[in-house]
PDB file of N, CA and C in Angstrom:
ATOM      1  N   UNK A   1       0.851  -1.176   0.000  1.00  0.00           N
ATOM      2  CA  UNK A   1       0.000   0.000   0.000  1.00  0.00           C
ATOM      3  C   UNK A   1       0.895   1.236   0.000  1.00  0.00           C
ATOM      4  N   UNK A   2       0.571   2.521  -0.903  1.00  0.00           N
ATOM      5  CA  UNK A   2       1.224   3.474  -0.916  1.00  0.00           C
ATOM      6  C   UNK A   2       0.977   4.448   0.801  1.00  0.00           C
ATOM      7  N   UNK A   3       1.934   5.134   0.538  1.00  0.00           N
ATOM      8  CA  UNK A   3       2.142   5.725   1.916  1.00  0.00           C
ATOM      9  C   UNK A   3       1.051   6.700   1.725  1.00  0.00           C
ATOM     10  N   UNK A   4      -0.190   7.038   2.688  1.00  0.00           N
ATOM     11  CA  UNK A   4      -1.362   7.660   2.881  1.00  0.00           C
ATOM     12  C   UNK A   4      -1.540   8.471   4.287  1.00  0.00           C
ATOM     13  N   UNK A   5      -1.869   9.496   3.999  1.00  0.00           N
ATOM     14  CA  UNK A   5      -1.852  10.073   5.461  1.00  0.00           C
ATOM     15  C   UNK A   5      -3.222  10.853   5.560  1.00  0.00           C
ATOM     16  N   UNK A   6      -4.054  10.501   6.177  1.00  0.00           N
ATOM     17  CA  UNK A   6      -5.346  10.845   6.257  1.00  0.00           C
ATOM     18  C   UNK A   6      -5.728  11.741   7.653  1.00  0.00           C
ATOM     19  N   UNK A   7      -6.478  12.854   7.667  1.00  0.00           N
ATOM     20  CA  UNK A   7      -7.021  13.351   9.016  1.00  0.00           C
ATOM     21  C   UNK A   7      -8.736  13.092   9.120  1.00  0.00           C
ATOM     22  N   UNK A   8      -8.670  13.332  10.808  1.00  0.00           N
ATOM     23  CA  UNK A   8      -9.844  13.104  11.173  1.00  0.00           C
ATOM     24  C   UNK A   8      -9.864  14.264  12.149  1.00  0.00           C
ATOM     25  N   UNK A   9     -11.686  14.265  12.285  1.00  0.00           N
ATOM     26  CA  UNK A   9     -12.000  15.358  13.432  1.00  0.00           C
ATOM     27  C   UNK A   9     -12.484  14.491  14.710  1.00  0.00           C
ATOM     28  N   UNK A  10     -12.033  14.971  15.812  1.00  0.00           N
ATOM     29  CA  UNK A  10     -12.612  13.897  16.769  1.00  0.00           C
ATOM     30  C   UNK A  10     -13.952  14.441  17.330  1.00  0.00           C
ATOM     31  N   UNK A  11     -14.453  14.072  18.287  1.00  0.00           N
ATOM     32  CA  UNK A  11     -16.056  14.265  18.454  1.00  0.00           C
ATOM     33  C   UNK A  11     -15.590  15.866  19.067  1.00  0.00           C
ATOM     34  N   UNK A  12     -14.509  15.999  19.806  1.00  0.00           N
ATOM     35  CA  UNK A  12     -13.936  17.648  20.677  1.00  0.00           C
ATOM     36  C   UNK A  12     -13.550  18.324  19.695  1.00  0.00           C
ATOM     37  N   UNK A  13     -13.803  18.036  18.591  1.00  0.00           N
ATOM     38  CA  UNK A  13     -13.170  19.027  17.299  1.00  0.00           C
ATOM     39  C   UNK A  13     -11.608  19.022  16.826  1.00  0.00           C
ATOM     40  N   UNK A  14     -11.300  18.345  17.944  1.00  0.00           N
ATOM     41  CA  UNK A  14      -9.403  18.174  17.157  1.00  0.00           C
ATOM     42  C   UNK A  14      -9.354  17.596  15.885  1.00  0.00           C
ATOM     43  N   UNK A  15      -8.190  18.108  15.071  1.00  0.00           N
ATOM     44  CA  UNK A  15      -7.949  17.107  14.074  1.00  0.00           C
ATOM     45  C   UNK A  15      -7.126  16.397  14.309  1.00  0.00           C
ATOM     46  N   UNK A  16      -6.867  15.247  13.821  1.00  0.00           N
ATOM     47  CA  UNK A  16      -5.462  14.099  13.855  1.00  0.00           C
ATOM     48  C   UNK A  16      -5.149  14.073  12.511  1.00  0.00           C
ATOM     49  N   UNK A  17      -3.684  13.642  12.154  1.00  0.00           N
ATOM     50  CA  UNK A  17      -3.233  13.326  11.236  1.00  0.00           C
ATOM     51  C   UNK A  17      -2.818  11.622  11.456  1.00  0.00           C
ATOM     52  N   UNK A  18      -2.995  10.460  10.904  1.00  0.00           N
ATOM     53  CA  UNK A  18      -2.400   9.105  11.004  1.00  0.00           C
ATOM     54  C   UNK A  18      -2.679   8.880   9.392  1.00  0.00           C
ATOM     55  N   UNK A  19      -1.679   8.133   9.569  1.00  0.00           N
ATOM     56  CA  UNK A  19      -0.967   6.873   8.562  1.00  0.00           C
ATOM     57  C   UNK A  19      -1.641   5.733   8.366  1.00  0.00           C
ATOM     58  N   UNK A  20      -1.926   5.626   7.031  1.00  0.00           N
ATOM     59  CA  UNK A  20      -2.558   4.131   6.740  1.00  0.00           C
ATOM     60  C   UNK A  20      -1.890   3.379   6.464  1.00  0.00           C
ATOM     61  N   UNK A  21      -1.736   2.309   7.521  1.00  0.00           N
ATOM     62  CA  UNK A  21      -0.971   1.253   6.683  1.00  0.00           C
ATOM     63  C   UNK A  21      -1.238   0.170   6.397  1.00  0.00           C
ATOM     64  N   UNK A  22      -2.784  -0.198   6.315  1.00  0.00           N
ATOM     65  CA  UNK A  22      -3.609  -1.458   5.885  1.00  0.00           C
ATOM     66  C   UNK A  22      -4.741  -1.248   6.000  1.00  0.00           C
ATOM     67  N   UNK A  23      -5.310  -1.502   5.007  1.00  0.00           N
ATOM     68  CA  UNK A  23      -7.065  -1.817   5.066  1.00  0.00           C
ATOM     69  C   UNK A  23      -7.663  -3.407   4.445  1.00  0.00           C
ATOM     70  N   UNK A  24      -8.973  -3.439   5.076  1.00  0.00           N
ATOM     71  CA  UNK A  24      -9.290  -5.007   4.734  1.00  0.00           C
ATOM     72  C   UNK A  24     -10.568  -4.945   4.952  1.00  0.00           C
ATOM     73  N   UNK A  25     -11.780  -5.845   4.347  1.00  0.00           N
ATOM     74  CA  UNK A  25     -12.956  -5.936   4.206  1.00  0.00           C
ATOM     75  C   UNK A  25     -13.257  -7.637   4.729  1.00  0.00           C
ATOM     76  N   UNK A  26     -13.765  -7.138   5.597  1.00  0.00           N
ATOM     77  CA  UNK A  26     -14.540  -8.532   6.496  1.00  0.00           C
ATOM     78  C   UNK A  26     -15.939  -8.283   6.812  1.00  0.00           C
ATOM     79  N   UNK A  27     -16.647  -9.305   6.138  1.00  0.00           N
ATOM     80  CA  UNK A  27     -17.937  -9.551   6.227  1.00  0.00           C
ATOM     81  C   UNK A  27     -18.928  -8.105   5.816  1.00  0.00           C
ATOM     82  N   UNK A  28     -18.359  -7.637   4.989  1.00  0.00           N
ATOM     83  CA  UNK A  28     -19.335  -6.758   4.664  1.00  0.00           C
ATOM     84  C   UNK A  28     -18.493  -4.822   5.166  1.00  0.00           C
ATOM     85  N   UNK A  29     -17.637  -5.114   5.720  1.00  0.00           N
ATOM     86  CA  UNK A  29     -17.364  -3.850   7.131  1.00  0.00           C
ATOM     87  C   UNK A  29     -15.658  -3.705   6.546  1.00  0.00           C
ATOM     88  N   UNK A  30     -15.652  -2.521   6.491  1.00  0.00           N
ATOM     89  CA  UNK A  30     -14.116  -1.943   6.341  1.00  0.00           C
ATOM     90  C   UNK A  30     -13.964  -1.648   7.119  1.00  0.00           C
ATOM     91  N   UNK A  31     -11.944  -2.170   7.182  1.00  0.00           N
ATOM     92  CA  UNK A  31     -11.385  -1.406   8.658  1.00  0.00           C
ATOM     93  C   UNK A  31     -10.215  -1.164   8.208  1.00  0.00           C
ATOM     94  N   UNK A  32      -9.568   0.095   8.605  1.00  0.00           N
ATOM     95  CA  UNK A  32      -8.411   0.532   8.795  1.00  0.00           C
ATOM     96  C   UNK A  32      -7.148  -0.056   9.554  1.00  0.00           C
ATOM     97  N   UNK A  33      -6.256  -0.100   9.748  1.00  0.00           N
ATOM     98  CA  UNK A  33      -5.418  -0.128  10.529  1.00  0.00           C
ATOM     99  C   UNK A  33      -4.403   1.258  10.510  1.00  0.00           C
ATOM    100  N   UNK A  34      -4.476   1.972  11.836  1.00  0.00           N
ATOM    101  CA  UNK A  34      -3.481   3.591  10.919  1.00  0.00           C
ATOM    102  C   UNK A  34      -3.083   3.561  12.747  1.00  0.00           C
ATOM    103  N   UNK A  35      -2.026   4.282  12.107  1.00  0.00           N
ATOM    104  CA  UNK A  35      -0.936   4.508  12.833  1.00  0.00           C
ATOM    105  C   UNK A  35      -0.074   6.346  12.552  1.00  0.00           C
ATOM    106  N   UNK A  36       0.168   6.762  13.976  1.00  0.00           N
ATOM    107  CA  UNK A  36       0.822   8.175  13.982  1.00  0.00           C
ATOM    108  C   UNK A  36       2.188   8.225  13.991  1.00  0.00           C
ATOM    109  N   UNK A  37       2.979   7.092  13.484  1.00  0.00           N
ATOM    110  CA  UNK A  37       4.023   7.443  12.652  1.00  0.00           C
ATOM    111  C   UNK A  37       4.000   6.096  11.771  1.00  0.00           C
ATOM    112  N   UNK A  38       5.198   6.275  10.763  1.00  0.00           N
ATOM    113  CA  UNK A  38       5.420   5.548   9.710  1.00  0.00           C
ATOM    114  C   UNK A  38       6.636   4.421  10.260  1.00  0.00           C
ATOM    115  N   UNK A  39       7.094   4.706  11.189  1.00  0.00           N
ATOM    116  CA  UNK A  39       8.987   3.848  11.487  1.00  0.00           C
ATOM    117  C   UNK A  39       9.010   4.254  12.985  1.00  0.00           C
ATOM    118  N   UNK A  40       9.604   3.122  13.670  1.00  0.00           N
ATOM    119  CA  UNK A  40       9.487   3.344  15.093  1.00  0.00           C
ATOM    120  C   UNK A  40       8.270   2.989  15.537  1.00  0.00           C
ATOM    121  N   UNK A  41       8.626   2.999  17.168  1.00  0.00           N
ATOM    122  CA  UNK A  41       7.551   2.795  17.788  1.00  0.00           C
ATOM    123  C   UNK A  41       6.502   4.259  17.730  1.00  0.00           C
ATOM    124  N   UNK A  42       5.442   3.323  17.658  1.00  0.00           N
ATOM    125  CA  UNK A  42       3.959   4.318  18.056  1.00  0.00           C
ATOM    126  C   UNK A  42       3.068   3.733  18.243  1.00  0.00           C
ATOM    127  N   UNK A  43       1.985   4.445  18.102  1.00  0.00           N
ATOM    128  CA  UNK A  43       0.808   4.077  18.257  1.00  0.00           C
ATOM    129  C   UNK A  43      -0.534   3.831  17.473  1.00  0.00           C
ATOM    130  N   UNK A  44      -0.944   2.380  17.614  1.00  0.00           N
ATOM    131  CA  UNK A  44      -1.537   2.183  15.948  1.00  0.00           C
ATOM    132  C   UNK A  44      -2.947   1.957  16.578  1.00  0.00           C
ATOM    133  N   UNK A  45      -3.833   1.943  15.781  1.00  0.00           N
ATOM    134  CA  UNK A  45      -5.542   1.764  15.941  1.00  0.00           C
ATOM    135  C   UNK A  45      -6.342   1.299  15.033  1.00  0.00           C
ATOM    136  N   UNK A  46      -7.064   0.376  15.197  1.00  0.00           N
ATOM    137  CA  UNK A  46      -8.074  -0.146  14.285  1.00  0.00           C
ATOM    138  C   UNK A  46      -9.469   1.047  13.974  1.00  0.00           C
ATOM    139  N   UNK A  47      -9.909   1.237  12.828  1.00  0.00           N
ATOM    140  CA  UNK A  47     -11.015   1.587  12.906  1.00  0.00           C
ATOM    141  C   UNK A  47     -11.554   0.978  12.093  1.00  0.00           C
ATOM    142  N   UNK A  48     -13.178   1.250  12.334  1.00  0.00           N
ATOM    143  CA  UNK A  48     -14.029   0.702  11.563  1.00  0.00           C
ATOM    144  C   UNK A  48     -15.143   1.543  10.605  1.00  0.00           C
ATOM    145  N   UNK A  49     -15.209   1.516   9.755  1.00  0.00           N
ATOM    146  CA  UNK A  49     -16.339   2.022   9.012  1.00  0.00           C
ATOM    147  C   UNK A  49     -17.452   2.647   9.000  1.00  0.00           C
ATOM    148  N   UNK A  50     -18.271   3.242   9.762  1.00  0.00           N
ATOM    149  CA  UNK A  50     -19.694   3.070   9.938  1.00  0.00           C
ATOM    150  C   UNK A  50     -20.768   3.904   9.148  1.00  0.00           C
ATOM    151  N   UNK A  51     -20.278   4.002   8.464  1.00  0.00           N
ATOM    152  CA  UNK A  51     -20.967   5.133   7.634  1.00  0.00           C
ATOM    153  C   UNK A  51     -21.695   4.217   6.403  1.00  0.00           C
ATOM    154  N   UNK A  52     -22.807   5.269   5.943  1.00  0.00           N
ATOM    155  CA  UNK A  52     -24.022   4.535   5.237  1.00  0.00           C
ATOM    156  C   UNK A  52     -23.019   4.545   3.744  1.00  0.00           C
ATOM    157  N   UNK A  53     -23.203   3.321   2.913  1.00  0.00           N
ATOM    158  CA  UNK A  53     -22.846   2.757   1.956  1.00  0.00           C
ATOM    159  C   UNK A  53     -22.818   3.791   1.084  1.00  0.00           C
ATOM    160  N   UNK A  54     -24.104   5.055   0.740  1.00  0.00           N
ATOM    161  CA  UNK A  54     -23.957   5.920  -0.260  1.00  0.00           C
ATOM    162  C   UNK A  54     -23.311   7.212   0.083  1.00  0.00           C
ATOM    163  N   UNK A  55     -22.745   6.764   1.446  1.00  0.00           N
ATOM    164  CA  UNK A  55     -22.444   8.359   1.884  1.00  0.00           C
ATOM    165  C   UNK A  55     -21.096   8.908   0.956  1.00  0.00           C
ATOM    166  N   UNK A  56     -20.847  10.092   0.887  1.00  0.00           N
ATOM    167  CA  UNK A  56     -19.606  10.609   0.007  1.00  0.00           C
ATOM    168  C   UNK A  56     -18.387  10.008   0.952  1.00  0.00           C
ATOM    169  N   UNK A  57     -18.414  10.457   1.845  1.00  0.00           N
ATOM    170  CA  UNK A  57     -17.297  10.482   2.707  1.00  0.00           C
ATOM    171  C   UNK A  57     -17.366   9.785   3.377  1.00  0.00           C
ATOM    172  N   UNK A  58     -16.312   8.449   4.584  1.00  0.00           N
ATOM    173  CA  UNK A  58     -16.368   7.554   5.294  1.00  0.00           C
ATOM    174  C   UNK A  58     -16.649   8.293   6.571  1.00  0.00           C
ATOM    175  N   UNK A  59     -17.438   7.454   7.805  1.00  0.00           N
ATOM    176  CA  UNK A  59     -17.004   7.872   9.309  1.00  0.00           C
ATOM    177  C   UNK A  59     -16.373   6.855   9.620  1.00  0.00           C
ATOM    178  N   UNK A  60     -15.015   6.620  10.759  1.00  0.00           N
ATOM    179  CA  UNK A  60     -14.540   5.860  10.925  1.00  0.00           C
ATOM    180  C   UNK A  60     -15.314   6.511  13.229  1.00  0.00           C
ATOM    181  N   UNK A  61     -15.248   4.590  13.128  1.00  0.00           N
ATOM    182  CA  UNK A  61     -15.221   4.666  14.828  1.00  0.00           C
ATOM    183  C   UNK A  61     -13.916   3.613  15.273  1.00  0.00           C
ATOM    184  N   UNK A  62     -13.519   3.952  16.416  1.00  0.00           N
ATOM    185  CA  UNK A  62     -12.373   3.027  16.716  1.00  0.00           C
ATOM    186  C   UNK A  62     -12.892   1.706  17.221  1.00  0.00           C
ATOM    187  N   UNK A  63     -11.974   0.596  16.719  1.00  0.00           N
ATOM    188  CA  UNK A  63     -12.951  -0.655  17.255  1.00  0.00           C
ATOM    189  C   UNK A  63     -12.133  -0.427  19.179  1.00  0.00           C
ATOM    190  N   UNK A  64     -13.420  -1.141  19.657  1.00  0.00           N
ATOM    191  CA  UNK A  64     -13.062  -0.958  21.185  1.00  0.00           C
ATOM    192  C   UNK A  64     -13.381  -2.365  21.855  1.00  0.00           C
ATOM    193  N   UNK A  65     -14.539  -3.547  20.938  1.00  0.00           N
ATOM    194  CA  UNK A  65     -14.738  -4.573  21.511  1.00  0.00           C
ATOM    195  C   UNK A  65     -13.383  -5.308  21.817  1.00  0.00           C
ATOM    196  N   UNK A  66     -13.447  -5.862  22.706  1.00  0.00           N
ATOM    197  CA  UNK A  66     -12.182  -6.697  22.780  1.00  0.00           C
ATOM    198  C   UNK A  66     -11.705  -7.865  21.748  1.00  0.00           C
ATOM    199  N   UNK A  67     -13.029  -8.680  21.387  1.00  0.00           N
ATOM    200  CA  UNK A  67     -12.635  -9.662  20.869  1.00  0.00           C
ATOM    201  C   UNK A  67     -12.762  -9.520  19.484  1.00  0.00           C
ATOM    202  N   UNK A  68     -13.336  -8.183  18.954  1.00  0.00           N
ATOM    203  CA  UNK A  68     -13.786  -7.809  17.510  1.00  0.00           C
ATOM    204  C   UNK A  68     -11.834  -7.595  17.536  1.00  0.00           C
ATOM    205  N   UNK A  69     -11.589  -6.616  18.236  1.00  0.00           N
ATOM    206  CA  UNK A  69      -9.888  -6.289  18.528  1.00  0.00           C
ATOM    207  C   UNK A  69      -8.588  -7.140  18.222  1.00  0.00           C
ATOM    208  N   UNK A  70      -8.960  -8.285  19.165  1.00  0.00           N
ATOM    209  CA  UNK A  70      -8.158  -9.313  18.758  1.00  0.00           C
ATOM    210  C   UNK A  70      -8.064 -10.122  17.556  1.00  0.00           C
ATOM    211  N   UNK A  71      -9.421 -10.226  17.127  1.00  0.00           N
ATOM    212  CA  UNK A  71      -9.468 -11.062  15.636  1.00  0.00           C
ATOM    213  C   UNK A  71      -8.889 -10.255  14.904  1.00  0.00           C
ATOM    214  N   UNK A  72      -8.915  -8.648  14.144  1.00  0.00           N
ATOM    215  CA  UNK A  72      -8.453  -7.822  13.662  1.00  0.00           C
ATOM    216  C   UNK A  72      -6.760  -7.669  13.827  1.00  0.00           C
ATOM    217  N   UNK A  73      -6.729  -7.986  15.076  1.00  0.00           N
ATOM    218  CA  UNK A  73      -4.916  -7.575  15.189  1.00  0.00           C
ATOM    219  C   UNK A  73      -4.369  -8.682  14.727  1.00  0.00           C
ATOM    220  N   UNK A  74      -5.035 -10.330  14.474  1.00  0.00           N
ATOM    221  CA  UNK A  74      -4.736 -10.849  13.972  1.00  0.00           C
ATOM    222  C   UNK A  74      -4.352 -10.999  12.309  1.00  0.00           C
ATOM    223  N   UNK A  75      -6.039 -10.698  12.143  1.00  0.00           N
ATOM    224  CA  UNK A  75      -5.724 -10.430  10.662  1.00  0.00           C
ATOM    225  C   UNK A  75      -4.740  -9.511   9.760  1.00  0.00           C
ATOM    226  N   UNK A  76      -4.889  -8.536  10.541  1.00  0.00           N
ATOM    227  CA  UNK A  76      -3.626  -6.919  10.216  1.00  0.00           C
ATOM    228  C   UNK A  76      -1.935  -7.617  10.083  1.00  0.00           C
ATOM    229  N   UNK A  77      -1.591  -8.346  11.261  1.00  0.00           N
ATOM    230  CA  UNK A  77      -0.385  -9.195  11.448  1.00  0.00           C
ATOM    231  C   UNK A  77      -0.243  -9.651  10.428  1.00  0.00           C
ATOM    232  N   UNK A  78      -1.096 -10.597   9.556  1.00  0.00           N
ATOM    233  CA  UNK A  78      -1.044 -11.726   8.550  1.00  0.00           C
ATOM    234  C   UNK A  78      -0.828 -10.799   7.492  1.00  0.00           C
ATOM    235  N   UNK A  79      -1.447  -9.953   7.486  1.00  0.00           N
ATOM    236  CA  UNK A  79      -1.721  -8.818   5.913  1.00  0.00           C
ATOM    237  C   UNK A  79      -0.164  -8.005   6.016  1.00  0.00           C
ATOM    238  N   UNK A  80       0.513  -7.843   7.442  1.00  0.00           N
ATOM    239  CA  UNK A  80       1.886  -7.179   7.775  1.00  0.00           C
ATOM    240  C   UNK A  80       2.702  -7.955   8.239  1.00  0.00           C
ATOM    241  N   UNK A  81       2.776  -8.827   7.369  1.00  0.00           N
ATOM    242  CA  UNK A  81       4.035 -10.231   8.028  1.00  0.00           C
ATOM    243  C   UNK A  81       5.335  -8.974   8.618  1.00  0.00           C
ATOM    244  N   UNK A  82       5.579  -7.879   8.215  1.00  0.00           N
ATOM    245  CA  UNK A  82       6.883  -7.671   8.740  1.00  0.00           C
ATOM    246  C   UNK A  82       6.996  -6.512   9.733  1.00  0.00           C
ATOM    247  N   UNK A  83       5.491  -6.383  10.225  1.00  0.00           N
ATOM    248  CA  UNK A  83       5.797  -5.186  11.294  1.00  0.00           C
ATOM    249  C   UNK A  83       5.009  -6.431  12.083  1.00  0.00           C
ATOM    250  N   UNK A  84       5.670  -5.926  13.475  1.00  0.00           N
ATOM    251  CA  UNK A  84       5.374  -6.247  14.433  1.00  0.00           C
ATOM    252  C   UNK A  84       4.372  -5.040  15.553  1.00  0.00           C
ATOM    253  N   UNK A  85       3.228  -5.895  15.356  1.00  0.00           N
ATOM    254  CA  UNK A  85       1.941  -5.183  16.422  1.00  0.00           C
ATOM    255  C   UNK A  85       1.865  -5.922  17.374  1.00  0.00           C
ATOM    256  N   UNK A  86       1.741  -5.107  19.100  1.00  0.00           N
ATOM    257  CA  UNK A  86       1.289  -5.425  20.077  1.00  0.00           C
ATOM    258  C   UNK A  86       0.336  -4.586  20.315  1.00  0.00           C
ATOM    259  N   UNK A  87      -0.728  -5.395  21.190  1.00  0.00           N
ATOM    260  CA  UNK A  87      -1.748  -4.794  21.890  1.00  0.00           C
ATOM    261  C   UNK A  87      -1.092  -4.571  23.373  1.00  0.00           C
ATOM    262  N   UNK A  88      -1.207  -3.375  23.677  1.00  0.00           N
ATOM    263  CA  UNK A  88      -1.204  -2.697  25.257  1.00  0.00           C
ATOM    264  C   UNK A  88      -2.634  -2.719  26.205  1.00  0.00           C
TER     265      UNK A  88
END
């Protein structure tokens, strides 16, 4: 995947800037995997999709279930054989 750097507004109005560095479609539902840097340690996050199919623009929510979490960090791993993700 080419190097992508996308912002978001959070619900307090901040913007963020993160890094995409994988996306994947399971069961119907897109999710991100992005991260606030590119090399080195940081800090990476799943999101998920939720926005209506015809909408122009995506909403992303962060996944927070635990076990939706874990299956995902799995899958992300497999799709990134060469970075190494831990969950904190």
């Amino acid at each position: 995947m080419a190097e992508e750097k996308i912002s978001f507004t959070t619900d307090d109005g901040k913007t963020v800037s993160l890094y995409v560095l994988e996306e994947t479609r399971i069961s119907g539902m897109d999710y991100i995997l992005v991260a606030d840097t590119l090399e080195g340690d940081g800090n990476c996050y799943i999101l998920k999709d939720v926005s209506e199919a015809e909408s122009p623009e995506a909403v992303y929510e962060m996944v927070e279930n635990s076990s939706e979490l874990d299956y995902l960090m799995g899958i992300f791993s497999q799709l990134l054989d060469d970075v190494d993700i831990e969950l904190e």
